[in-house]
PDB file of N, CA and C in Angstrom:
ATOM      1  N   UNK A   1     -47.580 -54.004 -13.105  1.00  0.00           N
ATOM      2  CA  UNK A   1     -47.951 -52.730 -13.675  1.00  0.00           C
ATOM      3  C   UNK A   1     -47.345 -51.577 -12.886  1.00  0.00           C
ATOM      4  N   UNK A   2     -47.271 -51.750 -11.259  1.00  0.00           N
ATOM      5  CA  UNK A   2     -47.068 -50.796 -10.892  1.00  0.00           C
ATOM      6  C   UNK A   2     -45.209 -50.427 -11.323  1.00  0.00           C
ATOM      7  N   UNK A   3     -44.785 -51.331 -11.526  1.00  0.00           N
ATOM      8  CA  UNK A   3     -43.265 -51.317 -11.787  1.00  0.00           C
ATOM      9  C   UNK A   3     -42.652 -50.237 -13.288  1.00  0.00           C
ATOM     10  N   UNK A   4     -43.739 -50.536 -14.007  1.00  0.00           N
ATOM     11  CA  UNK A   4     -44.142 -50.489 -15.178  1.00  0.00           C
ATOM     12  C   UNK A   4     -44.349 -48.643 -15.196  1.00  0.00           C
ATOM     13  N   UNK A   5     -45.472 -48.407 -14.215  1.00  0.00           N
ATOM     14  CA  UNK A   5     -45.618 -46.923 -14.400  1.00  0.00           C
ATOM     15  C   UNK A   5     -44.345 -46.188 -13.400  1.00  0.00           C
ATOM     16  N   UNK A   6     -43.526 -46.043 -14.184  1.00  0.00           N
ATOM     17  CA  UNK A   6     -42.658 -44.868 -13.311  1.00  0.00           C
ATOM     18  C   UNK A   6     -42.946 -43.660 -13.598  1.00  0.00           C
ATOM     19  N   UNK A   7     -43.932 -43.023 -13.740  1.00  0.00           N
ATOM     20  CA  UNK A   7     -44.470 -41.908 -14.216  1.00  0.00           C
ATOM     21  C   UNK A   7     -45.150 -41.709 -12.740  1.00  0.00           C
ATOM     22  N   UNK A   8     -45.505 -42.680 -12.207  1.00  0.00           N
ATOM     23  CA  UNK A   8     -46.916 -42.294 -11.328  1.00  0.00           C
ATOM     24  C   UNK A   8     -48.054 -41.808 -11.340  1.00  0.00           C
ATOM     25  N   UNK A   9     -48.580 -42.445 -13.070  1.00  0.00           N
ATOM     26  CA  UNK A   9     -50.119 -42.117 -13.422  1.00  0.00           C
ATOM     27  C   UNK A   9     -50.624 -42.868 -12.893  1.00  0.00           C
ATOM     28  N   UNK A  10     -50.553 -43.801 -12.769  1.00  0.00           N
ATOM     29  CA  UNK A  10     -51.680 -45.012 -12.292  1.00  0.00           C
ATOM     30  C   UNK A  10     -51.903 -44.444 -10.673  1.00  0.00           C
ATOM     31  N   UNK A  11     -53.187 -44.609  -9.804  1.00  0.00           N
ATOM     32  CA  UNK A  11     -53.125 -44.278  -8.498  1.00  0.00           C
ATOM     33  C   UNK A  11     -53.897 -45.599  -8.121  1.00  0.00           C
ATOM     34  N   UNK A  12     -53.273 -46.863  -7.555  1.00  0.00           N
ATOM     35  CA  UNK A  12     -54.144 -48.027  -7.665  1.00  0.00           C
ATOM     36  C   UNK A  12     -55.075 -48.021  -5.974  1.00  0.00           C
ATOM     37  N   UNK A  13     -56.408 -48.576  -5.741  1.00  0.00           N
ATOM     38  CA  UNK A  13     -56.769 -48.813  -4.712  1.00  0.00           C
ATOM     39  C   UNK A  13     -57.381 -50.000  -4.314  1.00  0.00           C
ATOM     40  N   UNK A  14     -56.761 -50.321  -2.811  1.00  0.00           N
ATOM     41  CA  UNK A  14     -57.678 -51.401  -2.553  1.00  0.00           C
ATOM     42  C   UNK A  14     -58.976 -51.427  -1.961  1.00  0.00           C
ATOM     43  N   UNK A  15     -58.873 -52.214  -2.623  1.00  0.00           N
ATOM     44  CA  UNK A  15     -60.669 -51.943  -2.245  1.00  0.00           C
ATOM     45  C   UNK A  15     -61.426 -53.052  -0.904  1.00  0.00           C
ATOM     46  N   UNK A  16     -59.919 -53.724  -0.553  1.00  0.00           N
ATOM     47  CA  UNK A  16     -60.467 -54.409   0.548  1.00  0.00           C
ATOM     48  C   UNK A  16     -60.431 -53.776   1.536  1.00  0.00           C
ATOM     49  N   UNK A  17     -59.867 -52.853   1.373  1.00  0.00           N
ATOM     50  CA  UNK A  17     -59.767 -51.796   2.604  1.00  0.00           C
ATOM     51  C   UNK A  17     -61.241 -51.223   2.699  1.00  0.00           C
ATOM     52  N   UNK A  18     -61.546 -51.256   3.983  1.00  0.00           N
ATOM     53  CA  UNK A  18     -63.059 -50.582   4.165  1.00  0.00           C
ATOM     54  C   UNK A  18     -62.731 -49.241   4.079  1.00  0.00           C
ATOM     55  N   UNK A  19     -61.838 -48.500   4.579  1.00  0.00           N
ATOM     56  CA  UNK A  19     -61.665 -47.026   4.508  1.00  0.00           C
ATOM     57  C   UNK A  19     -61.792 -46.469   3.031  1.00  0.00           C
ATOM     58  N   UNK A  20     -61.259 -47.619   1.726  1.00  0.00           N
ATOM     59  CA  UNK A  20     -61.082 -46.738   0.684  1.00  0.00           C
ATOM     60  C   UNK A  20     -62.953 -46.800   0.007  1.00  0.00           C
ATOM     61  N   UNK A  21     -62.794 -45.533  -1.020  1.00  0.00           N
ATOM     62  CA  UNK A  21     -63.875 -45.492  -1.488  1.00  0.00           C
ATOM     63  C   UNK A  21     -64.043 -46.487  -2.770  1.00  0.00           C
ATOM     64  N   UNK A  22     -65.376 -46.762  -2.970  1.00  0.00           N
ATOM     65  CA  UNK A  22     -65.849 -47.579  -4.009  1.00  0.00           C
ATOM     66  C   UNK A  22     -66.788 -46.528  -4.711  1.00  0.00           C
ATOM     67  N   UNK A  23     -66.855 -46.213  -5.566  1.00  0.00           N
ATOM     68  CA  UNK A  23     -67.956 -45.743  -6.874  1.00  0.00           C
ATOM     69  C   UNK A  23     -68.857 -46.498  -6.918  1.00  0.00           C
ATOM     70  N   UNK A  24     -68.557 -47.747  -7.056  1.00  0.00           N
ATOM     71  CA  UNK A  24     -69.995 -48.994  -7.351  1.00  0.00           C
ATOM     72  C   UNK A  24     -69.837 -50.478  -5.984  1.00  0.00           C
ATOM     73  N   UNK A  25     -70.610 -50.580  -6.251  1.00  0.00           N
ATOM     74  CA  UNK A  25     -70.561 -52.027  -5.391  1.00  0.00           C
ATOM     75  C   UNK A  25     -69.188 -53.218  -5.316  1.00  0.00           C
ATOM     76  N   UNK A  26     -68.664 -53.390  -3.982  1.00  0.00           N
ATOM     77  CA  UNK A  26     -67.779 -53.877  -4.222  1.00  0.00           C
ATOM     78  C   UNK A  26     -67.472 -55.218  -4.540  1.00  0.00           C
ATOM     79  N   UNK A  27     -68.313 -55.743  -4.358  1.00  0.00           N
ATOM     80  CA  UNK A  27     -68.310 -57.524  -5.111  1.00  0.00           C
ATOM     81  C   UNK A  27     -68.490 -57.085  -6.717  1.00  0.00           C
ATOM     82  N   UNK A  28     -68.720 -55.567  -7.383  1.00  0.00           N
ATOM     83  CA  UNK A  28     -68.747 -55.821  -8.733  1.00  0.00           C
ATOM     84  C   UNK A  28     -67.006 -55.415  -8.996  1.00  0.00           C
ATOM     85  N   UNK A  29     -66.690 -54.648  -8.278  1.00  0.00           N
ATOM     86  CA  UNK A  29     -65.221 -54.299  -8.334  1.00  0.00           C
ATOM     87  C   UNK A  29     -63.900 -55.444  -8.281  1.00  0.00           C
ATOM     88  N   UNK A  30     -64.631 -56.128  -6.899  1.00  0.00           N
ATOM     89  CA  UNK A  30     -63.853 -57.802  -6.983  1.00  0.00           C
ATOM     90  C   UNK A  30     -64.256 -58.503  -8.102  1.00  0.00           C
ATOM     91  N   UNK A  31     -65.014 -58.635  -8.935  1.00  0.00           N
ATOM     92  CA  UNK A  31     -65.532 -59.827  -9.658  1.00  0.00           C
ATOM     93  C   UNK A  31     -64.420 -59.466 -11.331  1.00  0.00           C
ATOM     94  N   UNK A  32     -64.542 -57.930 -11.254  1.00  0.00           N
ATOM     95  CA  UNK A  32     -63.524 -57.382 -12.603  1.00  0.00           C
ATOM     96  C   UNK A  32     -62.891 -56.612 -12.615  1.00  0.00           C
ATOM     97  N   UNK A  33     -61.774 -56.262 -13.112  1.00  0.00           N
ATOM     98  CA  UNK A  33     -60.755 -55.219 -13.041  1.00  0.00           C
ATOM     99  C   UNK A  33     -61.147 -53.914 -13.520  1.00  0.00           C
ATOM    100  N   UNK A  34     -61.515 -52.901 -12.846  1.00  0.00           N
ATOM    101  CA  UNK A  34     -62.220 -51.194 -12.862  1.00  0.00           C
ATOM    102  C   UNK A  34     -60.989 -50.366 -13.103  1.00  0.00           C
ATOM    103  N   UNK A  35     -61.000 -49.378 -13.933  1.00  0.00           N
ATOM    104  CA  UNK A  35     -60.171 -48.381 -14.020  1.00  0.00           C
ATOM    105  C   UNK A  35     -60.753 -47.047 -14.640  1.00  0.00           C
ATOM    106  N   UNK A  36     -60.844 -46.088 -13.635  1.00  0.00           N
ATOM    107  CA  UNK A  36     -61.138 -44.698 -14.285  1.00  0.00           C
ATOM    108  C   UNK A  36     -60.009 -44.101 -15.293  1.00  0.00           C
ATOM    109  N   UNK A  37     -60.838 -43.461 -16.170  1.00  0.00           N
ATOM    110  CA  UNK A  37     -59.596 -42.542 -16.791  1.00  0.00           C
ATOM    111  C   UNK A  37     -60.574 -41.321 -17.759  1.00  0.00           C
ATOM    112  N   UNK A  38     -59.904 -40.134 -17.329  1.00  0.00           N
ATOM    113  CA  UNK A  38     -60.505 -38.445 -17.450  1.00  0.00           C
ATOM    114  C   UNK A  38     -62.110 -38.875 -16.965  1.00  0.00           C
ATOM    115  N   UNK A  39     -62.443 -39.633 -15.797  1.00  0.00           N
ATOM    116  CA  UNK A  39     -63.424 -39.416 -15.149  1.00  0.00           C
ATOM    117  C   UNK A  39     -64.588 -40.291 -15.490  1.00  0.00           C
ATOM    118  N   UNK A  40     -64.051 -41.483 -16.273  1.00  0.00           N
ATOM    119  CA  UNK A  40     -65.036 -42.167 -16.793  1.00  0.00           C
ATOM    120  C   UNK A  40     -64.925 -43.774 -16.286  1.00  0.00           C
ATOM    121  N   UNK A  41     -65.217 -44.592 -15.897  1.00  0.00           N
ATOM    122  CA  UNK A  41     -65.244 -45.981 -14.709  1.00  0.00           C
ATOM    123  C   UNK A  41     -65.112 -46.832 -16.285  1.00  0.00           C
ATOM    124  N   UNK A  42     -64.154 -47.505 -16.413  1.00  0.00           N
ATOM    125  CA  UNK A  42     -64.104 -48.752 -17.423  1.00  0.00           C
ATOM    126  C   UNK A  42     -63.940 -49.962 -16.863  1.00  0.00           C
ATOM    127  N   UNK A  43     -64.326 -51.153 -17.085  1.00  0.00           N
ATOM    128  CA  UNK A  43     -64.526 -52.372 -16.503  1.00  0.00           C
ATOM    129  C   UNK A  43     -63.770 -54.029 -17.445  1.00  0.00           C
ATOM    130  N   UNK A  44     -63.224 -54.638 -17.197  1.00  0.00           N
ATOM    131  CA  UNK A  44     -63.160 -55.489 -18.137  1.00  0.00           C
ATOM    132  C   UNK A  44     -61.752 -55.022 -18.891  1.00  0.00           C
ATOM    133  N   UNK A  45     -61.594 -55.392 -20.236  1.00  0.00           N
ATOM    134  CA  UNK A  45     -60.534 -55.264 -21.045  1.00  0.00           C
ATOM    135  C   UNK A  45     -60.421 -53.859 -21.395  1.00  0.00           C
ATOM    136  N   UNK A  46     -61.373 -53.101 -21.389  1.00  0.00           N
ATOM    137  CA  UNK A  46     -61.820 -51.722 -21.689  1.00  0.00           C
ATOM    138  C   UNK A  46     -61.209 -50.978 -20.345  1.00  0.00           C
ATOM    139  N   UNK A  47     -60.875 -51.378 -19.374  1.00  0.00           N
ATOM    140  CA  UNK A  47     -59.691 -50.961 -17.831  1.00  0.00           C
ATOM    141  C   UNK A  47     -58.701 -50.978 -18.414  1.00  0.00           C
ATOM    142  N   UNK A  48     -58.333 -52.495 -18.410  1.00  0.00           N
ATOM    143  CA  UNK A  48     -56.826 -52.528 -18.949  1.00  0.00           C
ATOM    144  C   UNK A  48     -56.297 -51.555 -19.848  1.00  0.00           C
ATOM    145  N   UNK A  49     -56.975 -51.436 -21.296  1.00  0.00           N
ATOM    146  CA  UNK A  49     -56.536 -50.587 -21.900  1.00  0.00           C
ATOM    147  C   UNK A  49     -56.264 -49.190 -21.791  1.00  0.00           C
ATOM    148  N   UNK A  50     -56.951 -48.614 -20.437  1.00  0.00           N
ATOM    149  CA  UNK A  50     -56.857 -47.218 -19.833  1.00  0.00           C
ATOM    150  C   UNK A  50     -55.834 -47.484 -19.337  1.00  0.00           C
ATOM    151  N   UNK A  51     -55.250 -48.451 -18.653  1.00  0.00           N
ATOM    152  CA  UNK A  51     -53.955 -48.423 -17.706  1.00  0.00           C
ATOM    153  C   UNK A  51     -53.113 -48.780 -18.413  1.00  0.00           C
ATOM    154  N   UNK A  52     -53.301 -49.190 -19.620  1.00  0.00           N
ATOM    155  CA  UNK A  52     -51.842 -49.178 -20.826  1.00  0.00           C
ATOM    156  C   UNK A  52     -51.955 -47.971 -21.365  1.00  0.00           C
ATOM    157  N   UNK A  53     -52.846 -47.498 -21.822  1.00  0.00           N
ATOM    158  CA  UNK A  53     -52.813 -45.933 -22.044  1.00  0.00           C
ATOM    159  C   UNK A  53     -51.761 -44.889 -21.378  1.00  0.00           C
ATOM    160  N   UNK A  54     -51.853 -45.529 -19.982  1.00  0.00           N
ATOM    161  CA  UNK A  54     -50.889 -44.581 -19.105  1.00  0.00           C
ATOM    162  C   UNK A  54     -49.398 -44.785 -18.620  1.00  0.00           C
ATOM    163  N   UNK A  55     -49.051 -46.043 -19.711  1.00  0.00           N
ATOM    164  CA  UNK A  55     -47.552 -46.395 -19.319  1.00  0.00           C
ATOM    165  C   UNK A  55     -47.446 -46.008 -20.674  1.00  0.00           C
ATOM    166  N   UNK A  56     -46.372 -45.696 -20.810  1.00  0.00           N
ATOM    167  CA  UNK A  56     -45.736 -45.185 -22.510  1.00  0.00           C
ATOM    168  C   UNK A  56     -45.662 -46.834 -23.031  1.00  0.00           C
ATOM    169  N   UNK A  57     -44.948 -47.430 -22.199  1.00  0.00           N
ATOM    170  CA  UNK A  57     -44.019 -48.576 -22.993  1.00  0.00           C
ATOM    171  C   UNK A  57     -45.538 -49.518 -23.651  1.00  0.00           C
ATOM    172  N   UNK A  58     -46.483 -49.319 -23.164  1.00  0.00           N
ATOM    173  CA  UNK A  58     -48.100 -50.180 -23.240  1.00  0.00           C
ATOM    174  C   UNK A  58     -49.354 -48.913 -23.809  1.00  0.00           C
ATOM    175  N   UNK A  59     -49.031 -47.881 -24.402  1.00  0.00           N
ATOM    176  CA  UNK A  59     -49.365 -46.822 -25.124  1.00  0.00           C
ATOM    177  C   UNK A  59     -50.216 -47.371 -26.108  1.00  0.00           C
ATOM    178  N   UNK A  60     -49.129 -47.777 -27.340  1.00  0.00           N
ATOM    179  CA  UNK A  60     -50.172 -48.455 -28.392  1.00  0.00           C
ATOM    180  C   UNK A  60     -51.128 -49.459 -28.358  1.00  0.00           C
ATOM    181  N   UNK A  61     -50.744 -50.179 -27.509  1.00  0.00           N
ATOM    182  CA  UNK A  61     -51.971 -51.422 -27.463  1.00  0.00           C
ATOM    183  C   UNK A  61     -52.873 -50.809 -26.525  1.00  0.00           C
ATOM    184  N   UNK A  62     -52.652 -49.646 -26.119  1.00  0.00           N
ATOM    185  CA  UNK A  62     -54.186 -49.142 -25.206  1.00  0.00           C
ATOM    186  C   UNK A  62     -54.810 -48.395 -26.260  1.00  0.00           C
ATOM    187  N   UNK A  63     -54.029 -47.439 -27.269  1.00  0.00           N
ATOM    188  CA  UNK A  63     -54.546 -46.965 -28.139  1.00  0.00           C
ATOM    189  C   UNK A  63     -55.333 -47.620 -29.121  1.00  0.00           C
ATOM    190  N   UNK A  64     -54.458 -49.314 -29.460  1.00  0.00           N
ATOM    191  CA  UNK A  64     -55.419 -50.111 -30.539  1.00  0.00           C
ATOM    192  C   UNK A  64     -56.664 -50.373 -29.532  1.00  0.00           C
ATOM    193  N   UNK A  65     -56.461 -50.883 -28.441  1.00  0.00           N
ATOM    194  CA  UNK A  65     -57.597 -50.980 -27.963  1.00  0.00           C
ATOM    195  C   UNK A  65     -58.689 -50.025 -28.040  1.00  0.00           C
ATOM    196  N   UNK A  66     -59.110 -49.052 -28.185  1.00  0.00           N
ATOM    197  CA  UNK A  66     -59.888 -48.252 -29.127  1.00  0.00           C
ATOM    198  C   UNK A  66     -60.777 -48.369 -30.195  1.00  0.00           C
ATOM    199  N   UNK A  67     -59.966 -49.339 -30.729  1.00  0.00           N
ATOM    200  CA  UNK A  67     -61.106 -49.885 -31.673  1.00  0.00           C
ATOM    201  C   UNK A  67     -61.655 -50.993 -31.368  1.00  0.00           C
ATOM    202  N   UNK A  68     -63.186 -50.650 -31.494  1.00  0.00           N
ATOM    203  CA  UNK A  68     -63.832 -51.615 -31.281  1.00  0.00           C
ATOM    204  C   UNK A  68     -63.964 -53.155 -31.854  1.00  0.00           C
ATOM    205  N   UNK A  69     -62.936 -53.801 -32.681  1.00  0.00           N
ATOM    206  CA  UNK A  69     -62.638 -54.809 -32.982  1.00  0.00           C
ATOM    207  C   UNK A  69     -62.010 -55.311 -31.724  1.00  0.00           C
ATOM    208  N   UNK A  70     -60.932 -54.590 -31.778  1.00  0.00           N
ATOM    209  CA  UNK A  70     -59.513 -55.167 -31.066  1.00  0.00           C
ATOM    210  C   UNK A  70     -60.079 -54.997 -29.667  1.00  0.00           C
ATOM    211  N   UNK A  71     -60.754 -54.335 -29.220  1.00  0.00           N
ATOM    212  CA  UNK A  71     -61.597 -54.294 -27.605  1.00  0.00           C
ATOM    213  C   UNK A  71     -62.749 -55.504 -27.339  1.00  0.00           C
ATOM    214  N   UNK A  72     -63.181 -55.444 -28.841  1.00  0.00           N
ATOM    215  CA  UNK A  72     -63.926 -56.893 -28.760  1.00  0.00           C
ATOM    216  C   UNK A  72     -63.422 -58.418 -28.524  1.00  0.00           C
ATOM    217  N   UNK A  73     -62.254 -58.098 -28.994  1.00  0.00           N
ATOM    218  CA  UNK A  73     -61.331 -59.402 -29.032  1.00  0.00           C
ATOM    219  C   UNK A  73     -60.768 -59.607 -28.165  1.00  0.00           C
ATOM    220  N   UNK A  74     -59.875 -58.219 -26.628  1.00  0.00           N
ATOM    221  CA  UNK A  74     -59.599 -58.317 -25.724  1.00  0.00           C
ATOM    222  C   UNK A  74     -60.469 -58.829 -25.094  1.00  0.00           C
ATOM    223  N   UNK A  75     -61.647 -58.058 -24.684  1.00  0.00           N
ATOM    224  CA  UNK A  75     -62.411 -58.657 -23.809  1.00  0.00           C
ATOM    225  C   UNK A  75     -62.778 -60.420 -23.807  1.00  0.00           C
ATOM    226  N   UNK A  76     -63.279 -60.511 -25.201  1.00  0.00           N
ATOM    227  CA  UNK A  76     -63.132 -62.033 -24.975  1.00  0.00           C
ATOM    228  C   UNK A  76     -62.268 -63.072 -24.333  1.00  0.00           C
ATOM    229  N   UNK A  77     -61.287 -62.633 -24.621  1.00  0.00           N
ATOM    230  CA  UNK A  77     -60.176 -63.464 -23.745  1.00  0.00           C
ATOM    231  C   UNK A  77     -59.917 -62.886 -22.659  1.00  0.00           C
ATOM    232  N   UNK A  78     -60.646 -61.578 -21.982  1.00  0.00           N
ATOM    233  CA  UNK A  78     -60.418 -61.548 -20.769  1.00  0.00           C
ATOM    234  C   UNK A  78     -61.592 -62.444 -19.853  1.00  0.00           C
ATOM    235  N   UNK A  79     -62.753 -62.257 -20.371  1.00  0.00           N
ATOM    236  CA  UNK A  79     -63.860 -63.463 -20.352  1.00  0.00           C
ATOM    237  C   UNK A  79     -63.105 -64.472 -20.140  1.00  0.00           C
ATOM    238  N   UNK A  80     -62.553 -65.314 -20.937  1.00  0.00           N
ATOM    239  CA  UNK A  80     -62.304 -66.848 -20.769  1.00  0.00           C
ATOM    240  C   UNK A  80     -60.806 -66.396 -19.164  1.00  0.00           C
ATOM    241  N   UNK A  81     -60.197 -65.481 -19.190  1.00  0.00           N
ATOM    242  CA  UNK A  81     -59.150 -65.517 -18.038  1.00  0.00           C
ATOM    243  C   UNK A  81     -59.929 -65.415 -17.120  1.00  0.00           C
ATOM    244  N   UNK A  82     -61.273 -64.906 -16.978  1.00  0.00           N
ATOM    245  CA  UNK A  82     -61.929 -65.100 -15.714  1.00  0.00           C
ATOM    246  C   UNK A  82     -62.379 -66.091 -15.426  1.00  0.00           C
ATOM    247  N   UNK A  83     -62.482 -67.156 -15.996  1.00  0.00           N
ATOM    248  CA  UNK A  83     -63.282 -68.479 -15.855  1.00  0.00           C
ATOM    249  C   UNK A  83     -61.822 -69.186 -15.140  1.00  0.00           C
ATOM    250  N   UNK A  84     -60.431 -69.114 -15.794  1.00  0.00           N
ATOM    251  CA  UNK A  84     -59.569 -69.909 -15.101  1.00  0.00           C
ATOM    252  C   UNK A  84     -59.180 -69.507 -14.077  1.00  0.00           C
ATOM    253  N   UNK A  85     -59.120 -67.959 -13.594  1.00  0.00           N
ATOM    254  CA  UNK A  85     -58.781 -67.223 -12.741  1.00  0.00           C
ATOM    255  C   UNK A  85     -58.700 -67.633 -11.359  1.00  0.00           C
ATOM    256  N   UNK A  86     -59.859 -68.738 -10.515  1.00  0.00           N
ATOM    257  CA  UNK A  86     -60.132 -69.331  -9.842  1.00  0.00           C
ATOM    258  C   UNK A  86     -59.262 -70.106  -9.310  1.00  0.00           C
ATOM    259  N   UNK A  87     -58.974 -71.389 -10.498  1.00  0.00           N
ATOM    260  CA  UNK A  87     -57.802 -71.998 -10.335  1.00  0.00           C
ATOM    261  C   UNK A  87     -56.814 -71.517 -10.245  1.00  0.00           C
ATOM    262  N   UNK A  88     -56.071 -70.650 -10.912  1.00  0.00           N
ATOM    263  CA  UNK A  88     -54.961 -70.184 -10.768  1.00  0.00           C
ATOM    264  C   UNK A  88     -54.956 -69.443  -9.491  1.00  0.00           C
ATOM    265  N   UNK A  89     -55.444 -68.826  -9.102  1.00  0.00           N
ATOM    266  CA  UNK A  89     -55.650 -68.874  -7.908  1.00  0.00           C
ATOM    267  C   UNK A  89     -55.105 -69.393  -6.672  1.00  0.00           C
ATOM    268  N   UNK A  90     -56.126 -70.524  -6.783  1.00  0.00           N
ATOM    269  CA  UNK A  90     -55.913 -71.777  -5.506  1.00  0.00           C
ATOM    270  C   UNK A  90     -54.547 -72.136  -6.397  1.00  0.00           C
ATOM    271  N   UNK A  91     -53.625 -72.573  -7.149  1.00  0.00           N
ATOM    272  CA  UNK A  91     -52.581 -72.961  -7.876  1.00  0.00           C
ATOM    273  C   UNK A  91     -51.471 -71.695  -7.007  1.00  0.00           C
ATOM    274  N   UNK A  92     -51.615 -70.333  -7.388  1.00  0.00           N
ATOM    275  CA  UNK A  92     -50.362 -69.573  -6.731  1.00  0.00           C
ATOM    276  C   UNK A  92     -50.620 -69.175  -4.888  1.00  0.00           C
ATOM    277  N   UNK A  93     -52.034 -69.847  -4.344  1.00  0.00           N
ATOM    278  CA  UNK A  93     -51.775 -69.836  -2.782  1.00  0.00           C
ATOM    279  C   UNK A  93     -51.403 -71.086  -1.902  1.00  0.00           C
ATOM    280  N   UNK A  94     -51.064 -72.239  -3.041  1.00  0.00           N
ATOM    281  CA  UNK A  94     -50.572 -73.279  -2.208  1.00  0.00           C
ATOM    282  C   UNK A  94     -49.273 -73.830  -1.798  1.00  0.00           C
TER     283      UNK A  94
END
């Protein structure tokens, strides 16, 4: 993603860093992907679509994401990517 925004909207943080700030608890921040956008904390597939919002080339599918079908349907399958997430995981640190 970051390759992606040559704009330099996105401002990403880690959050393993003790210095940076957290809004909410940080095991809820590790557990799902968080993204503010005009001041509002989105969580889940409902992130993503804020941070496609902010690359042109990933514009429309942040925009379809908007509707609450197509946000319903992301999220679901971001649901099931969290269940494999684990493995893949342990799979790209060995």
């Amino acid at each position: 993603m970051r390759r992606l925004d040559r704009r330099g909207r996105i401002h990403f943080i880690d959050i393993a860093d003790p210095a940076s700030s957290c809004p909410i608890d940080r095991a809820s921040l590790l557990a799902r992907f968080h993204a503010a956008e005009n001041g509002r904390l989105y969580s889940g597939a409902a992130a993503f679509a804020a941070m496609w919002r902010a690359i042109p080339m990933l514009r429309p599918l942040g925009l379809a994401a908007r509707n609450p079908a197509v946000l319903g349907v992301l999220e679901r399958l971001y649901g099931r990517f969290l269940l494999v997430r684990p493995r893949l995981q342990r799979l790209l640190t060995r």
